[in-house]
N, C-alpha and C. Protein backbone atom coordinates (compact mmCIF):
# COMPACT_ATOMS: atom_id res chain seq x y z
N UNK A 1 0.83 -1.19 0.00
CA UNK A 1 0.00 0.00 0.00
C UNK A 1 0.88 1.26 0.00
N UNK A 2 2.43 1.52 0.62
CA UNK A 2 2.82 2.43 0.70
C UNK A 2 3.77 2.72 -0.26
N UNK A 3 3.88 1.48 -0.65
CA UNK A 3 5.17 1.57 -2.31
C UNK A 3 5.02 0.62 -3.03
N UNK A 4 3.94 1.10 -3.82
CA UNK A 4 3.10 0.21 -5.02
C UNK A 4 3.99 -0.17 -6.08
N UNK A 5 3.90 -0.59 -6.66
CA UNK A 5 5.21 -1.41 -7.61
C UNK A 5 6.74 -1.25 -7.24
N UNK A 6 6.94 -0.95 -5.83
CA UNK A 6 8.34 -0.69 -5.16
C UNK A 6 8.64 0.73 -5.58
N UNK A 7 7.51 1.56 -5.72
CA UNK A 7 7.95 3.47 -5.79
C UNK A 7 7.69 3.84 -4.44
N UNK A 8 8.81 4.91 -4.38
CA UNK A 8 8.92 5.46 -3.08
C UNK A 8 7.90 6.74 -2.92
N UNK A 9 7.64 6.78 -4.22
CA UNK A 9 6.50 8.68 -4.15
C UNK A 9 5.82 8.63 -3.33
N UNK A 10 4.51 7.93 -2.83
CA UNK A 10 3.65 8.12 -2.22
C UNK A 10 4.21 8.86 -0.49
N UNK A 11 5.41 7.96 0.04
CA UNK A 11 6.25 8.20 1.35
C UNK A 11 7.05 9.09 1.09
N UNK A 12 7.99 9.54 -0.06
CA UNK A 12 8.54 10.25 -0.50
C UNK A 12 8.04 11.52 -0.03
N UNK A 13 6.19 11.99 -1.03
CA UNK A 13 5.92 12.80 -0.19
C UNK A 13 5.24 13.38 0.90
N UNK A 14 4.97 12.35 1.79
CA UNK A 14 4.80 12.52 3.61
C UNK A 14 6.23 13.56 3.45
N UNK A 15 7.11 13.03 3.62
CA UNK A 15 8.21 13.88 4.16
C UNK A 15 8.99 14.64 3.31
N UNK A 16 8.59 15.38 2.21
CA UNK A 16 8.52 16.46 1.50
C UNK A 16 7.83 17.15 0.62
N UNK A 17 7.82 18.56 1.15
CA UNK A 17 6.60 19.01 0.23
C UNK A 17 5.42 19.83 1.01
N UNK A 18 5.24 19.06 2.11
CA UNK A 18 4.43 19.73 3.30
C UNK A 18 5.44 20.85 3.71
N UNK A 19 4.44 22.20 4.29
CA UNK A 19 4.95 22.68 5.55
C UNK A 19 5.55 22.75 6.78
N UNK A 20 4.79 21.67 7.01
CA UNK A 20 5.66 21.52 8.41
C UNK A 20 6.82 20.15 8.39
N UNK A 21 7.26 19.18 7.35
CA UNK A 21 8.25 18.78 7.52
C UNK A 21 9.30 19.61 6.91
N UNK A 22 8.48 20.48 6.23
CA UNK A 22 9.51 21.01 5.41
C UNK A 22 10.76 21.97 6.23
N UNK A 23 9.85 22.59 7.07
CA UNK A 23 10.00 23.74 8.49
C UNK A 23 11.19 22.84 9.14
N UNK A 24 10.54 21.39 9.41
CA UNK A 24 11.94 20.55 10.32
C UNK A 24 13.01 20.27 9.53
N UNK A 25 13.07 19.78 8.19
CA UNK A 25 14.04 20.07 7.32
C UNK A 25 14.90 20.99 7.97
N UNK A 26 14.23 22.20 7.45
CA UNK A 26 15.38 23.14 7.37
C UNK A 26 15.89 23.90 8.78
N UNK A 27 15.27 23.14 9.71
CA UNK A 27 15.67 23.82 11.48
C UNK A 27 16.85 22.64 11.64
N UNK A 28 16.18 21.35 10.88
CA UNK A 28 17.62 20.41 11.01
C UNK A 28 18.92 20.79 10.22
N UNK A 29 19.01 21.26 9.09
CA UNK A 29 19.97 21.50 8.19
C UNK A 29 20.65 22.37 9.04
N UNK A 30 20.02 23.12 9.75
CA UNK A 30 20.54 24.70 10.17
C UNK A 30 21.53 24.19 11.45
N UNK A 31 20.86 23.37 12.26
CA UNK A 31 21.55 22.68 13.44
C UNK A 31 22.71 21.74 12.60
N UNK A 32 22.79 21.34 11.93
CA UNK A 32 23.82 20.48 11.47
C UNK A 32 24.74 21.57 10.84
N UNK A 33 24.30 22.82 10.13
CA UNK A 33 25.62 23.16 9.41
C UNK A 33 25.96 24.47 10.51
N UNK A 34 25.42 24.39 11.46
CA UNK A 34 26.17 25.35 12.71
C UNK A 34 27.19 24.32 13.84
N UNK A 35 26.70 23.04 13.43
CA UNK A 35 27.65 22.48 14.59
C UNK A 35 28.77 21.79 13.58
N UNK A 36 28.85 21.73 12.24
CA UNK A 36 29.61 21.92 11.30
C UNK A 36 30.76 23.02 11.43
N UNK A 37 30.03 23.92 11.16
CA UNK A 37 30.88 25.72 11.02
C UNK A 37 31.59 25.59 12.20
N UNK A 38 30.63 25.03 13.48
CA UNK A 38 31.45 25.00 15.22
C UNK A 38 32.67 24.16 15.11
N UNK A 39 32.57 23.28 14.64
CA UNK A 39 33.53 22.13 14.88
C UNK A 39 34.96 22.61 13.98
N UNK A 40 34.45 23.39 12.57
CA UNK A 40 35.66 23.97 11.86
C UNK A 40 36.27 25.12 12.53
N UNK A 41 35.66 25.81 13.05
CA UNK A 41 36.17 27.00 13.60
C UNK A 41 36.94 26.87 15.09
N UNK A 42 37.11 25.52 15.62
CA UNK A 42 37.56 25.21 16.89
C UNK A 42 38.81 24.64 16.04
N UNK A 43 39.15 24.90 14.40
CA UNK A 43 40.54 24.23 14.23
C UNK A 43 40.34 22.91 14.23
N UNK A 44 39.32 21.73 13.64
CA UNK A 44 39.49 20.86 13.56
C UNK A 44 40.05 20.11 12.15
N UNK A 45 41.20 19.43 12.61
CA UNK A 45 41.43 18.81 11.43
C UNK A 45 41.08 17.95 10.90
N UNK A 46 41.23 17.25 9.79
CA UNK A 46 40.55 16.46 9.16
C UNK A 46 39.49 16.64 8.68
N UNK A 47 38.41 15.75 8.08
CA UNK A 47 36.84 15.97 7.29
C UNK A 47 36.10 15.99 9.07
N UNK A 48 34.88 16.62 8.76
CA UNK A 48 33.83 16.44 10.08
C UNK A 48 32.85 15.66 9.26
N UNK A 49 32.82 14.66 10.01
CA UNK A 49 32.38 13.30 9.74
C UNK A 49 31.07 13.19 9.97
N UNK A 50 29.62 13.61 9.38
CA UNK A 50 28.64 13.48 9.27
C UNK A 50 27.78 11.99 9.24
N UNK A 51 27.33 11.26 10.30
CA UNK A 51 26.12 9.97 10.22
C UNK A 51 24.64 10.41 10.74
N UNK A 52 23.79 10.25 9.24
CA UNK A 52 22.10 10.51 9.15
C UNK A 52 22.27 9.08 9.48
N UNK A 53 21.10 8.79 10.94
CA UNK A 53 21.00 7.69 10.87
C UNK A 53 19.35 7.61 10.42
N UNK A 54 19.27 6.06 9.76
CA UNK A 54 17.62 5.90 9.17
C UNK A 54 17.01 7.07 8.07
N UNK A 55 17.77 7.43 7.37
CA UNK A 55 17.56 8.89 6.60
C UNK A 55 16.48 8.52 5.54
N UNK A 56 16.09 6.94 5.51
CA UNK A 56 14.94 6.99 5.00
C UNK A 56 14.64 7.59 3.37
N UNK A 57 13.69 7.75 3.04
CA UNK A 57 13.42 8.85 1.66
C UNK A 57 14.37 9.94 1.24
N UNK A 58 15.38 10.24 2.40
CA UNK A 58 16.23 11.60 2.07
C UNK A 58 15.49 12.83 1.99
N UNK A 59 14.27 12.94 3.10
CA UNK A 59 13.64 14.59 3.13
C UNK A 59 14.71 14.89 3.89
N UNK A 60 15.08 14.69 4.59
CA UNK A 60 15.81 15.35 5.54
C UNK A 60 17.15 15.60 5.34
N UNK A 61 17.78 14.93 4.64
CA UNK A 61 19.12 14.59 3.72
C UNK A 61 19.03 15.57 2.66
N UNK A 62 18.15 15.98 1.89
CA UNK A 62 18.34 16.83 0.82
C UNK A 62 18.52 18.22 1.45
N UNK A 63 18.15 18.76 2.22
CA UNK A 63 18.14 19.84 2.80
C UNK A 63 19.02 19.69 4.04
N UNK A 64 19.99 19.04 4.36
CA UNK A 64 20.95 19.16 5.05
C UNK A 64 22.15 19.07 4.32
N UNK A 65 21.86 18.16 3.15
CA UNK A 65 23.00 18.29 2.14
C UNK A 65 23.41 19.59 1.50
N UNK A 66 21.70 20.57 1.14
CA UNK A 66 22.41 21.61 0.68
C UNK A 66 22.89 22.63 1.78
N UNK A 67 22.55 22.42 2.87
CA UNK A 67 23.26 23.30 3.50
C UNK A 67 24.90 23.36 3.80
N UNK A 68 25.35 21.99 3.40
CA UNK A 68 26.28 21.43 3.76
C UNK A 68 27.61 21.98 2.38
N UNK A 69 26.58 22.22 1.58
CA UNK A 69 27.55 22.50 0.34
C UNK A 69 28.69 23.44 0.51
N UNK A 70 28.43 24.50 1.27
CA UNK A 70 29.53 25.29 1.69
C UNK A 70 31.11 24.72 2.19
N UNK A 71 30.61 23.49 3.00
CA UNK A 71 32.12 23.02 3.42
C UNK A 71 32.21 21.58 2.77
N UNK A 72 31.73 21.58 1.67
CA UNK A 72 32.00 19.98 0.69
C UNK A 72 33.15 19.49 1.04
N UNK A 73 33.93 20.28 0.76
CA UNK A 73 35.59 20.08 0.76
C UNK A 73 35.87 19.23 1.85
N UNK A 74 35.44 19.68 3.13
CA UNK A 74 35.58 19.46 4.68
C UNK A 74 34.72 18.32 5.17
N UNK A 75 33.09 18.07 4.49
CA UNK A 75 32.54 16.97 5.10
C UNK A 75 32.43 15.67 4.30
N UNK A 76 32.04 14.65 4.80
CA UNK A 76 31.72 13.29 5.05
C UNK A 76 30.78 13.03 5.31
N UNK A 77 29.93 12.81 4.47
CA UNK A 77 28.61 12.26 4.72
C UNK A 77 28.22 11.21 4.74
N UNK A 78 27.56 10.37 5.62
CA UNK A 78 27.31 8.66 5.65
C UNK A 78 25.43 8.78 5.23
N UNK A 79 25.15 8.08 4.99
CA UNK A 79 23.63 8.06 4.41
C UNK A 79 23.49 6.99 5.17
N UNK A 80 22.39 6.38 6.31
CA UNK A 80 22.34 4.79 6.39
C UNK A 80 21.17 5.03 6.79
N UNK A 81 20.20 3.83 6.27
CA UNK A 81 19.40 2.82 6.61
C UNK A 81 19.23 1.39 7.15
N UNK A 82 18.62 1.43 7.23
CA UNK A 82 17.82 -0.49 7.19
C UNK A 82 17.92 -0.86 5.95
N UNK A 83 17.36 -0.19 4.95
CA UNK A 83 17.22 -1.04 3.91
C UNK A 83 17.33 -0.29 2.91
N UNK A 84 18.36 -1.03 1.70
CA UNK A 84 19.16 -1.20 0.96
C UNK A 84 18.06 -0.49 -0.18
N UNK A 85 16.98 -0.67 -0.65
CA UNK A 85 16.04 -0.48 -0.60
C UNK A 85 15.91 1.53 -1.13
N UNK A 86 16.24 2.04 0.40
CA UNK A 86 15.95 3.35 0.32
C UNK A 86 17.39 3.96 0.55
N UNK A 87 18.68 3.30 0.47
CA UNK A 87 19.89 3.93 -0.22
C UNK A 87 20.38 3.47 -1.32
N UNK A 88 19.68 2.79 -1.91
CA UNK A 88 19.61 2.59 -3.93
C UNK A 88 18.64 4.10 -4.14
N UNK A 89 17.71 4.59 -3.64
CA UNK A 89 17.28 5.64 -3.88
C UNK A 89 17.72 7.10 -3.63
N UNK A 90 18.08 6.69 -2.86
CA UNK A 90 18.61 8.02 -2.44
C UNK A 90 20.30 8.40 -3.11
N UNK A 91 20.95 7.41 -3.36
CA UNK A 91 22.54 7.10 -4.18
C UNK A 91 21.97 7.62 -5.99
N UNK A 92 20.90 7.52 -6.26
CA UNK A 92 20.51 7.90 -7.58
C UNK A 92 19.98 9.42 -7.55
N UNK A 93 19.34 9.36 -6.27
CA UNK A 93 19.37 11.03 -6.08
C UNK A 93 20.09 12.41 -5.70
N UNK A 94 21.43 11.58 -5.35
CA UNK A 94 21.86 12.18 -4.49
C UNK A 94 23.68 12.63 -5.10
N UNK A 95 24.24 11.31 -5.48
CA UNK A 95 25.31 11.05 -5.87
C UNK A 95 26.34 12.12 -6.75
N UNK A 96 25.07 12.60 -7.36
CA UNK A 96 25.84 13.70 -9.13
C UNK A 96 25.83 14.73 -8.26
N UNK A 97 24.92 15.01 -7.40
CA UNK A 97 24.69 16.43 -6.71
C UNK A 97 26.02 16.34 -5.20
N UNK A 98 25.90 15.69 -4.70
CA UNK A 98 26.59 15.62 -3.15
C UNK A 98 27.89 14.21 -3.59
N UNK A 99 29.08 14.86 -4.07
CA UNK A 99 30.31 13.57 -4.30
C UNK A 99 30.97 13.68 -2.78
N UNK A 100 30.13 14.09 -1.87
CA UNK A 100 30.60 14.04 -0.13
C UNK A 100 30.05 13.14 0.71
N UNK A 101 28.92 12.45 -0.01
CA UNK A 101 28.31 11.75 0.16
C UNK A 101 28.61 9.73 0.14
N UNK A 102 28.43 9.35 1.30
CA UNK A 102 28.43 7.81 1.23
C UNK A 102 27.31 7.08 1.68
N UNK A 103 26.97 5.90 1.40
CA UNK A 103 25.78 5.04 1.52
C UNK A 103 25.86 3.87 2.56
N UNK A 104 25.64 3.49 3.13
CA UNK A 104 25.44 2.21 4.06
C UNK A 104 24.36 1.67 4.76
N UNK A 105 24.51 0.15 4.79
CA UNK A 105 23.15 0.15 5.75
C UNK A 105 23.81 -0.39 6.97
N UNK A 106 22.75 0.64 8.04
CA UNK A 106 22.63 0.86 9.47
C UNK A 106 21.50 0.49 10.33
N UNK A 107 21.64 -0.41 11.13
CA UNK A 107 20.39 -0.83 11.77
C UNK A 107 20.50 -0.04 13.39
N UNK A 108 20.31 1.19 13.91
CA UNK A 108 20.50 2.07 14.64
C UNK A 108 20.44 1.21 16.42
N UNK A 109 19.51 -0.02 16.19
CA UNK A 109 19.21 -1.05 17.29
C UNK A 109 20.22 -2.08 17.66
N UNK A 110 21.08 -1.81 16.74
CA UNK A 110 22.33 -3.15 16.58
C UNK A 110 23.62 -2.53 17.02
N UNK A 111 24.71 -3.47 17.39
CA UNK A 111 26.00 -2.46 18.27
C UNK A 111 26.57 -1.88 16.61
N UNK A 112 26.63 -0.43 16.45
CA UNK A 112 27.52 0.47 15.80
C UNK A 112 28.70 -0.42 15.18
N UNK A 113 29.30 -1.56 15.96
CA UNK A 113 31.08 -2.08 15.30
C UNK A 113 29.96 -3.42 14.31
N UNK A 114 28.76 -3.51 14.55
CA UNK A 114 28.20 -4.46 13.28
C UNK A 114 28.28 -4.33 12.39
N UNK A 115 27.86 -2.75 12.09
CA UNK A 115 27.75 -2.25 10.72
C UNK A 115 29.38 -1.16 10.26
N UNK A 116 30.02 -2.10 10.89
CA UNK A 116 31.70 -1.57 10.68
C UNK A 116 32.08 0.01 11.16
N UNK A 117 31.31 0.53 12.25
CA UNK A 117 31.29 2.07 12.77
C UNK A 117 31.99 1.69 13.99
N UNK A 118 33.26 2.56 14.24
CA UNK A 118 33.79 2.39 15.41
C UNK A 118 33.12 3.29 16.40
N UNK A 119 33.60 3.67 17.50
CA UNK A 119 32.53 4.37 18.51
C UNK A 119 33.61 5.48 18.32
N UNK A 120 32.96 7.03 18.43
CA UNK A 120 33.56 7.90 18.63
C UNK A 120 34.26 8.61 17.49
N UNK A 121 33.45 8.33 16.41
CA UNK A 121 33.95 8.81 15.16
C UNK A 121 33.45 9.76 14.28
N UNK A 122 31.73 9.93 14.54
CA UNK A 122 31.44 11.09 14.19
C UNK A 122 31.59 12.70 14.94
N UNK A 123 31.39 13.34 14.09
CA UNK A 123 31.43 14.78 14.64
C UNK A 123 30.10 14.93 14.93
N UNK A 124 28.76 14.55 13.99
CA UNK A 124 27.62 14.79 13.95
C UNK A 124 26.74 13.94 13.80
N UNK A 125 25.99 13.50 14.64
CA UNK A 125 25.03 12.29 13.95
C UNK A 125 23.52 12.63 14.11
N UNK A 126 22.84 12.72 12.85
CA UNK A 126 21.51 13.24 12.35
C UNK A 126 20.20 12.35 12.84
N UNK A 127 19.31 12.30 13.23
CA UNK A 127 18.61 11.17 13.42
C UNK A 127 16.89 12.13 13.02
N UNK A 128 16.11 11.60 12.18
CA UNK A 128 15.10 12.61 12.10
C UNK A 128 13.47 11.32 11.80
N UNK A 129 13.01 11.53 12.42
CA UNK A 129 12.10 10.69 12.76
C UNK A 129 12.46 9.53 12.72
N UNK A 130 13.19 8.76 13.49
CA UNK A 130 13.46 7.60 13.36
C UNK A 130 14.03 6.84 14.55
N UNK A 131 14.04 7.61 15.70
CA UNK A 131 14.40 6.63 16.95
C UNK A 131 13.00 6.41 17.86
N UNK A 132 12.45 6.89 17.53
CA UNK A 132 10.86 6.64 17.97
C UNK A 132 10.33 4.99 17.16
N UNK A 133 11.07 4.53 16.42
CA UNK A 133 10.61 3.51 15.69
C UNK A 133 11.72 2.41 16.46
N UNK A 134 12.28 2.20 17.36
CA UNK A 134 13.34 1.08 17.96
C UNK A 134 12.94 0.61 19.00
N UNK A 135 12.87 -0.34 19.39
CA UNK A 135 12.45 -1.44 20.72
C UNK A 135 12.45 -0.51 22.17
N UNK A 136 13.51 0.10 22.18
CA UNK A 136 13.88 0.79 23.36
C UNK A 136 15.00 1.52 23.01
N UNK A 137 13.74 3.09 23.59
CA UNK A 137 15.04 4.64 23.03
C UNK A 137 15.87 4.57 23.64
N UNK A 138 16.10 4.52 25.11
CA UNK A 138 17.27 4.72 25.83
C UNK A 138 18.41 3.67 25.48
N UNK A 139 17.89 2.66 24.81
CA UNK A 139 19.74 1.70 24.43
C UNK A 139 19.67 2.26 22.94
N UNK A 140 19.20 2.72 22.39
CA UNK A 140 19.18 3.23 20.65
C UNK A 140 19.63 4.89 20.93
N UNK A 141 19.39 5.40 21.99
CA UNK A 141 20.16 6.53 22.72
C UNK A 141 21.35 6.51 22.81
N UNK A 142 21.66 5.30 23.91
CA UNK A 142 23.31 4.83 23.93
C UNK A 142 23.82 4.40 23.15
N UNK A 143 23.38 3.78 22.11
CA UNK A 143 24.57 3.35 20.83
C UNK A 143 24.73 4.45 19.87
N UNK A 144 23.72 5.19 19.65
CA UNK A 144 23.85 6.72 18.75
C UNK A 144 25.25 7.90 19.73
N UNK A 145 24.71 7.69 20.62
CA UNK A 145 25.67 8.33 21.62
C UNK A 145 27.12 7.74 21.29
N UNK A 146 27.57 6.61 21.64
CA UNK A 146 28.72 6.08 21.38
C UNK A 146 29.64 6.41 20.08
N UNK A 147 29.00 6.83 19.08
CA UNK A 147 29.28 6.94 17.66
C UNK A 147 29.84 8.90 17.87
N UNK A 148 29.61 9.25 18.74
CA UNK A 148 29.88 10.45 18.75
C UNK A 148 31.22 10.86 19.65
N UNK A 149 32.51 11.56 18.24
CA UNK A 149 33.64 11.87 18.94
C UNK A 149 32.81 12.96 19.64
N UNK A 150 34.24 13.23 20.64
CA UNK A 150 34.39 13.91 21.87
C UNK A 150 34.02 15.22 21.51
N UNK A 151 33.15 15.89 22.19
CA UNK A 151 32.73 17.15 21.30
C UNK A 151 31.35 17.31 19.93
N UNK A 152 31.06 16.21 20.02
CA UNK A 152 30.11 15.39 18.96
C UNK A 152 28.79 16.63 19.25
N UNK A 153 28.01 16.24 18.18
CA UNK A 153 26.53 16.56 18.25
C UNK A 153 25.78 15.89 17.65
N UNK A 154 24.61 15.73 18.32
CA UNK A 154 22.97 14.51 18.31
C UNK A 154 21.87 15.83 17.84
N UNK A 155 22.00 15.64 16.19
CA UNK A 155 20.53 16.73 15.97
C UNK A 155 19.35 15.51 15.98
N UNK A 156 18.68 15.91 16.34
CA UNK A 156 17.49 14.84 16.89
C UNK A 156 16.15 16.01 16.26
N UNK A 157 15.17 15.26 15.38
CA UNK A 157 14.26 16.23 14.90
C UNK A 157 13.00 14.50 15.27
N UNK A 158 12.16 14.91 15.79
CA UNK A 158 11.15 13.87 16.32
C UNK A 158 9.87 14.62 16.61
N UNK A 159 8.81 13.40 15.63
CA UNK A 159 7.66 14.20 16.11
C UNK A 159 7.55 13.73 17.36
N UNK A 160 6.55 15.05 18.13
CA UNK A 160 6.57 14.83 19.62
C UNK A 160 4.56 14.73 20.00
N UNK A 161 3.84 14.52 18.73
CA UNK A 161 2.91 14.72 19.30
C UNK A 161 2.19 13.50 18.14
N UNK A 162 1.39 12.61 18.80
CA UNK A 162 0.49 11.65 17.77
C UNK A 162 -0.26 12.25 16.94
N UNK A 163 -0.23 11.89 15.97
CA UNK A 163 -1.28 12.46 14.57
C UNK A 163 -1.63 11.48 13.64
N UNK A 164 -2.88 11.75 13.60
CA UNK A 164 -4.01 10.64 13.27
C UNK A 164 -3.32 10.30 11.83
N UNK A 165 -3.11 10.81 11.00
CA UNK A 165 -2.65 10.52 9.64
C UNK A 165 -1.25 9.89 9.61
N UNK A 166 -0.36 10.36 10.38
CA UNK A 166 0.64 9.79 11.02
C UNK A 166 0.06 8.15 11.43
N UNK A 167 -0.46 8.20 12.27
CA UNK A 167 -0.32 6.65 12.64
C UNK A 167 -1.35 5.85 11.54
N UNK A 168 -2.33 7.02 10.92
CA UNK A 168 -2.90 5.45 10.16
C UNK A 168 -1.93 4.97 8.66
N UNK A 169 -1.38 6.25 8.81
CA UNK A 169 -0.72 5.66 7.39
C UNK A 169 0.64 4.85 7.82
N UNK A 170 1.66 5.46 9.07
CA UNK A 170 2.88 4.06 8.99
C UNK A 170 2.45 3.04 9.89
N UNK A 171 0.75 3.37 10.11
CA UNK A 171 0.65 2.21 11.40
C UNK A 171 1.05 0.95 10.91
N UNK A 172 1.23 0.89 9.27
CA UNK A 172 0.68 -0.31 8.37
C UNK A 172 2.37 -1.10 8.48
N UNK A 173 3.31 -0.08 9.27
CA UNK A 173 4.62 -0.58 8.94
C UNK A 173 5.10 -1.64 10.46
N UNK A 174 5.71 -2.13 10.67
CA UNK A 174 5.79 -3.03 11.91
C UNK A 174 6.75 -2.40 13.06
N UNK A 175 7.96 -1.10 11.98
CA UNK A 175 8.56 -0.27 13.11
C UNK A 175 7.64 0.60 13.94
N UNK A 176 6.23 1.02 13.62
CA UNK A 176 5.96 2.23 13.81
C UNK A 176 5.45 1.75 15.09
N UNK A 177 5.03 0.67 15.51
CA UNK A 177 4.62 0.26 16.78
C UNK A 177 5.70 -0.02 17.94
N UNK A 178 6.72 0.15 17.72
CA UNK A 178 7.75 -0.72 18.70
C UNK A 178 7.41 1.11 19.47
């Protein structure tokens, strides 16, 4: 029902296109490319190492990417999901536009060194509707946490309030209940 011959449009646009994701979009982009700008301006060397975790459709990814364009040079972008699925989509959308950009799949519930992530390696890790969907926030807390060098930042964009259209439409999915 939600991706009829395996198209992503219908979910695609839940999370772009509206007003108000659109609004979190870009309050997320803004938090990511200020703790970006922060992390360069404290003299850090090397790339600042960007992980969207569950980035899903890429609403939230397209508009953090372009904010991001300013320090291309400087970032690292990880793209991960669950499923392989929605970073074949997003690698076709994304790839010609953002060459800062990398793909993986990430299961945010599983220890970080599974999916070959050592602890303490990002600068920034993105999470935007998507830890509300894991067995239990507080250990999907602590392993997102772990992934964050010293000085790190957790932009966290979550709806905070139930909405009827919201639950009848991902009620149909098996994360949306955990």
């Amino acid at each position: 029902v939600l991706f009829p011959d395996g198209s992503l449009d219908l979910v695609e646009r839940i999370y772009r296109g509206n007003p108000l994701s659109d609004f979190c979009h870009r309050a997320t982009a803004a938090a990511v490319a200020a703790a970006v700008a922060g992390r360069l301006a404290t003299g850090h060397l090397g790339p600042i190492r960007v992980l969207e975790v569950g980035a899903g459709t890429g609403g939230t990814a397209r508009a953090v990417l372009d904010a991001l364009r300013p320090f291309a040079e400087r970032v690292e972008y990880l793209y991960t999901d669950v499923s392989r699925r929605f970073l074949d989509h997003a690698r076709g959308g994304f790839a010609a536009g953002y060459p800062f950009v990398r793909y993986a799949l990430y299961d945010a519930e599983q220890p970080a060194e599974a999916a070959g992530f050592a602890p303490g390696t990002f600068d920034v890790v993105v999470a935007a509707n998507v830890l509300h969907a894991t067995r239990r926030l507080a250990d999907t807390l602590g392993g997102v946490k772990r992934l964050l060098a010293g000085g790190g930042v957790l932009v966290v964009n979550e709806v905070t309030a139930a909405r009827d259209f919201a639950t009848l439409t991902f009620g149909l999915t098996d994360g949306w209940w955990r």
